[in-house]
C-alpha atoms as a PDB file:
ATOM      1  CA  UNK A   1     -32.154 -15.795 -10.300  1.00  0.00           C
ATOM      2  CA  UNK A   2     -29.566 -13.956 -12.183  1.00  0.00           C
ATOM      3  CA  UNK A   3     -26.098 -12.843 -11.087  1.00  0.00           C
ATOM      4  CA  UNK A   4     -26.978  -8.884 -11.715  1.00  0.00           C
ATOM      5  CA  UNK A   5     -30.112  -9.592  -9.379  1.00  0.00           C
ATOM      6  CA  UNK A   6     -28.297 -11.563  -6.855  1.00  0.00           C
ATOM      7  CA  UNK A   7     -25.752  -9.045  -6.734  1.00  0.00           C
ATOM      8  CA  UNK A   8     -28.070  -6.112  -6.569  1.00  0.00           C
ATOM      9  CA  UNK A   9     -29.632  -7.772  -3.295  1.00  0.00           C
ATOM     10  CA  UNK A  10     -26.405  -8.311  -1.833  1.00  0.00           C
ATOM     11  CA  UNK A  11     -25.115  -4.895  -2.205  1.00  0.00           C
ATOM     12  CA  UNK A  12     -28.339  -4.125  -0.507  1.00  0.00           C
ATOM     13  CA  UNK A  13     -28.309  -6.489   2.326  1.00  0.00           C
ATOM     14  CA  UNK A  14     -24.885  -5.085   3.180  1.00  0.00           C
ATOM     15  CA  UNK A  15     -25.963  -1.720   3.614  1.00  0.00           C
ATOM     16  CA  UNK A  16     -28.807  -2.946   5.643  1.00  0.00           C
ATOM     17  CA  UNK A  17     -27.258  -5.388   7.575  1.00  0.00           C
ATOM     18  CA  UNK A  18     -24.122  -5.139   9.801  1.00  0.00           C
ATOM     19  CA  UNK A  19     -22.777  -8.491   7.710  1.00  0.00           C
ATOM     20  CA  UNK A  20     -19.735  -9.957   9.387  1.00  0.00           C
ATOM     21  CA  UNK A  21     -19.401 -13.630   7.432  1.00  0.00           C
ATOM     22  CA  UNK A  22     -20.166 -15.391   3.905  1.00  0.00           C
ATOM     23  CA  UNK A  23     -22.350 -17.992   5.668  1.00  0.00           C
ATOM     24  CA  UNK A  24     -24.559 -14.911   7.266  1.00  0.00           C
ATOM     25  CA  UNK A  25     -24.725 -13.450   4.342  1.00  0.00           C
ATOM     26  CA  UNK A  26     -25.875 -17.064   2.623  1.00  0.00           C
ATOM     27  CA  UNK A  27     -28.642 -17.099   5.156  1.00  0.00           C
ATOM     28  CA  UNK A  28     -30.081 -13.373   4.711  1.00  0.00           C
ATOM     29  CA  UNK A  29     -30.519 -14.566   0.971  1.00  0.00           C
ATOM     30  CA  UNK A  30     -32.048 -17.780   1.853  1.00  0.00           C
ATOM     31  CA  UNK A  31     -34.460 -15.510   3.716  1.00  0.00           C
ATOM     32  CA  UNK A  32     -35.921 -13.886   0.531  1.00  0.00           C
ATOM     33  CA  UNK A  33     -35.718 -16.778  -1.161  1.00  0.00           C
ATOM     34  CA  UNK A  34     -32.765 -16.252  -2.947  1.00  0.00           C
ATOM     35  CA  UNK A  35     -30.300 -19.445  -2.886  1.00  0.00           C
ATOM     36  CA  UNK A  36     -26.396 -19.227  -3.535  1.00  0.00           C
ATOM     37  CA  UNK A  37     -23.443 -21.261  -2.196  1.00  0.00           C
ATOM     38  CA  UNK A  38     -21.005 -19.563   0.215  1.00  0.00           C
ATOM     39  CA  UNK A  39     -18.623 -20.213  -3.163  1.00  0.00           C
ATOM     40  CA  UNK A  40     -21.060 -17.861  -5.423  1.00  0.00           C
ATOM     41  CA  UNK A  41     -21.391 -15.152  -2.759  1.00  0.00           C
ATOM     42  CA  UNK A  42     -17.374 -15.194  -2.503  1.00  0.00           C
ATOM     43  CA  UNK A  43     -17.259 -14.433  -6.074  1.00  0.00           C
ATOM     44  CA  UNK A  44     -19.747 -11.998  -5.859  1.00  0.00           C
ATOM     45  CA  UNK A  45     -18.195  -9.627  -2.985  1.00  0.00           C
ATOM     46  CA  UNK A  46     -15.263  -9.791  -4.760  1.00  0.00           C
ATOM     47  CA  UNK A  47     -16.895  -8.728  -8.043  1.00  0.00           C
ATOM     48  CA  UNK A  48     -18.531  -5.944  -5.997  1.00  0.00           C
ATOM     49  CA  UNK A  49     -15.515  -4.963  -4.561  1.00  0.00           C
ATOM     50  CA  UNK A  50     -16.600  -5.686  -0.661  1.00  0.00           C
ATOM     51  CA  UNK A  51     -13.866  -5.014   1.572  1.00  0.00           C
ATOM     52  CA  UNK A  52     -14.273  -5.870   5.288  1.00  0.00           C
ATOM     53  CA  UNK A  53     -14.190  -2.768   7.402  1.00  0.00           C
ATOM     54  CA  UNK A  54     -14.262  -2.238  12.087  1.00  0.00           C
ATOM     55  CA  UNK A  55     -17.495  -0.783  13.049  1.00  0.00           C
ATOM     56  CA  UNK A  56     -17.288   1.035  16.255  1.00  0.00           C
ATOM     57  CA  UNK A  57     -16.841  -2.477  19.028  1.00  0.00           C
ATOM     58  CA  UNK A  58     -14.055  -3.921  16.788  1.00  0.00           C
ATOM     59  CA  UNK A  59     -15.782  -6.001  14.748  1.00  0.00           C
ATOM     60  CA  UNK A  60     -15.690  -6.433  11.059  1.00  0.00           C
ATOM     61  CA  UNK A  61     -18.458  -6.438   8.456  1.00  0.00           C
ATOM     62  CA  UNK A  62     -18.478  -6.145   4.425  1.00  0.00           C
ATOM     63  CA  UNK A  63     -19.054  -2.701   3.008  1.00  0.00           C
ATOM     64  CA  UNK A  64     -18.805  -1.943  -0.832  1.00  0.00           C
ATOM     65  CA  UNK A  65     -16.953   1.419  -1.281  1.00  0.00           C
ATOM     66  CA  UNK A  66     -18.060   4.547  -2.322  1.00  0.00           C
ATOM     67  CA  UNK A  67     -16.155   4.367  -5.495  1.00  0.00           C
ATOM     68  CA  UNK A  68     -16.949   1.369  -8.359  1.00  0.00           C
ATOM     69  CA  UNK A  69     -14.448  -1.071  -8.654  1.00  0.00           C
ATOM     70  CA  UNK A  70     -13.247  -0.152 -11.880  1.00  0.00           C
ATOM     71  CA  UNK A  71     -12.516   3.272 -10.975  1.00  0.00           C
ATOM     72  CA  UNK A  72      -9.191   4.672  -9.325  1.00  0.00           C
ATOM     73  CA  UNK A  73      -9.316   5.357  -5.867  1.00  0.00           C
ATOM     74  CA  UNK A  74      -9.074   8.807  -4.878  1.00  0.00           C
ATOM     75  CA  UNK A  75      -5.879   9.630  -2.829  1.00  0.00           C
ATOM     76  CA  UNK A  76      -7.532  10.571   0.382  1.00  0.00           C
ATOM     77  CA  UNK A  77      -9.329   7.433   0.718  1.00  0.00           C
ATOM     78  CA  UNK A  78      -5.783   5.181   0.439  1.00  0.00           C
ATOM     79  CA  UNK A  79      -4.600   7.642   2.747  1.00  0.00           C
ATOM     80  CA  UNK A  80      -7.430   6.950   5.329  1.00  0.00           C
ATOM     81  CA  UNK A  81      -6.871   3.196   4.621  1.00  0.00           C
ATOM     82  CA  UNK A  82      -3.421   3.401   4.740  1.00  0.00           C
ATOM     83  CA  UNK A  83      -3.654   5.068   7.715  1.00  0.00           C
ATOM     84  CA  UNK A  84      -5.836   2.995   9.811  1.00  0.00           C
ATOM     85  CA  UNK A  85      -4.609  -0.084   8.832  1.00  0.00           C
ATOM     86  CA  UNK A  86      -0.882  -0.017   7.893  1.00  0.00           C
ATOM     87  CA  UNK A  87       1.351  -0.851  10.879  1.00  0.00           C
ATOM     88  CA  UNK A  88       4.732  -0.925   9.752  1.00  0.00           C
ATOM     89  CA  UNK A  89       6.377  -0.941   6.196  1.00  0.00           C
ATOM     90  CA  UNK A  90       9.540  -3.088   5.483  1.00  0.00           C
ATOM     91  CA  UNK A  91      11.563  -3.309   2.142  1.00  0.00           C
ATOM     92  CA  UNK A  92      14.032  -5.724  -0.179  1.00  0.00           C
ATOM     93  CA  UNK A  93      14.678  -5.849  -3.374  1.00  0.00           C
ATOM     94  CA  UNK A  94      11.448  -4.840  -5.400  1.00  0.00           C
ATOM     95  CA  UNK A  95       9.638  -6.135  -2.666  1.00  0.00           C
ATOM     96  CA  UNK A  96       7.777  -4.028   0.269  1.00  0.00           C
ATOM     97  CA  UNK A  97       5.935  -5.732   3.192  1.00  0.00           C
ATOM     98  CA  UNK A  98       3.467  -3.918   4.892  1.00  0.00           C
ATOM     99  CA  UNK A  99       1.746  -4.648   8.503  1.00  0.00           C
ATOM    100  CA  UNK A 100      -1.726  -4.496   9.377  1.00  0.00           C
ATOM    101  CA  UNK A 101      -3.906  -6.357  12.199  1.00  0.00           C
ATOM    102  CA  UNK A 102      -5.082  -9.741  11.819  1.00  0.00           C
ATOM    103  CA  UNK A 103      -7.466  -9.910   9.014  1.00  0.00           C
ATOM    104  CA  UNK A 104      -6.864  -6.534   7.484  1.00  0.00           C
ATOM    105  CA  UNK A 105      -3.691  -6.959   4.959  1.00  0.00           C
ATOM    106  CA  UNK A 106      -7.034  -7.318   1.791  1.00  0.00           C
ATOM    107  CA  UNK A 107      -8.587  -3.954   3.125  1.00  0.00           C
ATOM    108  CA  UNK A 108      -4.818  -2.484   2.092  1.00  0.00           C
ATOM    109  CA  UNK A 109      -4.244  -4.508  -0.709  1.00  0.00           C
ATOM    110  CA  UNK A 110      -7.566  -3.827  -2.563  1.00  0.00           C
ATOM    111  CA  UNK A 111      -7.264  -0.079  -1.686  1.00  0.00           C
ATOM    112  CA  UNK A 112      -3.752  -0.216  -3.526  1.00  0.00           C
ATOM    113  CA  UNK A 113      -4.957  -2.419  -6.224  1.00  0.00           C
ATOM    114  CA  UNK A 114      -7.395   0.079  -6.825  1.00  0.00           C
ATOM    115  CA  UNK A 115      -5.207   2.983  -6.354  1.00  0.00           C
ATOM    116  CA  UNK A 116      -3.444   3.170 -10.064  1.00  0.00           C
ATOM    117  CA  UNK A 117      -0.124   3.471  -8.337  1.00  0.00           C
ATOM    118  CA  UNK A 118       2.233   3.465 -12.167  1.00  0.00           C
ATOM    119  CA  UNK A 119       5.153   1.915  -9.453  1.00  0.00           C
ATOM    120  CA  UNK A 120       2.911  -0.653  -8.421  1.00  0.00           C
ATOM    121  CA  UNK A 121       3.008  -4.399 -10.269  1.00  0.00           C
ATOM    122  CA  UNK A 122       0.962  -5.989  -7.718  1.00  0.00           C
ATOM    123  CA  UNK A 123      -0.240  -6.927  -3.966  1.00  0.00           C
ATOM    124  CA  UNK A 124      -0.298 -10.114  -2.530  1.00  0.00           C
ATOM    125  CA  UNK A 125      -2.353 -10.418   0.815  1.00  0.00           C
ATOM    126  CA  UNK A 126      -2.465 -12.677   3.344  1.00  0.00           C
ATOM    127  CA  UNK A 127      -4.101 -12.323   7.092  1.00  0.00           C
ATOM    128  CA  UNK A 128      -1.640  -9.740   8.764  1.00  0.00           C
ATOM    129  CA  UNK A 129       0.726  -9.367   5.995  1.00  0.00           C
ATOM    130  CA  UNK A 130       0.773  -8.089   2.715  1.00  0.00           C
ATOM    131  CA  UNK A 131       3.624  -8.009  -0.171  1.00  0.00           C
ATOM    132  CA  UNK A 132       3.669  -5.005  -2.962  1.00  0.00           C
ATOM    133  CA  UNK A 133       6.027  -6.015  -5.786  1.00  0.00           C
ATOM    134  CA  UNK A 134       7.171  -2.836  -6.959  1.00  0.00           C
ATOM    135  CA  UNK A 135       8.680  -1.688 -10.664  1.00  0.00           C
ATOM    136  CA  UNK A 136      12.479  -2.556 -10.954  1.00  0.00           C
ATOM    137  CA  UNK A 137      12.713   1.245 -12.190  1.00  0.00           C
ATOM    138  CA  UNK A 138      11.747   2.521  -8.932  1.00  0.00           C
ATOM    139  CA  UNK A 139      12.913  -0.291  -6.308  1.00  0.00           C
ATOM    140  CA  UNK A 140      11.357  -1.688  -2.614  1.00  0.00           C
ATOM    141  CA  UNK A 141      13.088   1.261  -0.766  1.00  0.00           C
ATOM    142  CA  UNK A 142      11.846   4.479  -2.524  1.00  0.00           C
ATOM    143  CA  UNK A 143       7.785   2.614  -2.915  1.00  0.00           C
ATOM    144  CA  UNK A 144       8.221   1.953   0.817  1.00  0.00           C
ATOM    145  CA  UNK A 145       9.343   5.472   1.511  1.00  0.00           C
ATOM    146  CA  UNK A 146       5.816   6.205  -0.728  1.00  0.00           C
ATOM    147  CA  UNK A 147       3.811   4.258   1.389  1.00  0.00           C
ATOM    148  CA  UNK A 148       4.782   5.035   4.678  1.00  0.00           C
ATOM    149  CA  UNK A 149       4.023   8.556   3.705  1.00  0.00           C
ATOM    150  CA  UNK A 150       0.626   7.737   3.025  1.00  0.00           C
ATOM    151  CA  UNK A 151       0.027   5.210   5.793  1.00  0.00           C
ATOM    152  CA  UNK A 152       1.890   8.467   7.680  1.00  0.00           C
ATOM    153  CA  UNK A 153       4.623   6.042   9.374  1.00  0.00           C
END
């Protein structure tokens, strides 16, 4: 099977499917006779760009944006993310922390990645908690300032 294929069934599945794990995902290929390791399928949502997003109940699935992954973001949909999922925004140095719930700092992170933010060097995420190194030019305080206006803190 080839990665484009793969891929192409994936994307479908997940619009099909209300997806919440790798492994389920796994299976639901294994069920059209398409086999992958949990370590391609990684690879692959992240080379799709699927972000984890609460359904209505509070529980997560994969969804693959509107927008392709090498394509800037639109401003209204960081400010939805930003919104939804930012809880708090804290600031040293270069460095600004932002808040989310358990299991949403990537949702934030991959929205900024994809945001083309010029101030913007990087995101780091982890579970609750995600770091945005920000430009020495502009500074932690003033790209917090920027992002608490969009998460509208």
């Amino acid at each position: 099977m080839s990665k484009a294929r793969r891929q192409h069934r994936i994307a479908s599945l997940l619009e099909d499917n209300a997806v919440t794990n790798q492994g389920q995902l796994v299976e639901l290929l294994e069920q059209e006779d398409l086999h992958a390791t949990q370590a391609t399928v990684s690879r692959d949502l992240d080379e799709l760009g699927a972000i984890k997003v609460r359904v209505p109940g509070g529980e997560t699935v994969y969804a693959i944006p509107e927008h392709p992954v090498d394509r800037i973001a639109p401003e209204e949909h960081l400010r939805r993310v930003m919104g939804d999922w930012v809880a708090d925004v804290a600031s040293s140095a270069n460095i600004v922390v932002l808040r989310t719930p358990p299991g949403s700092a990537h949702v934030v992170a991959s929205a900024l990645d994809r945001a083309g933010i010029e101030e913007i060097l990087g995101t780091v995420a982890g579970d609750d908690t995600l770091m945005v190194v920000a430009m020495e030019s502009i500074g932690g305080k003033a790209l917090a300032a920027q992002l608490r206006e969009l998460a509208g803190l």
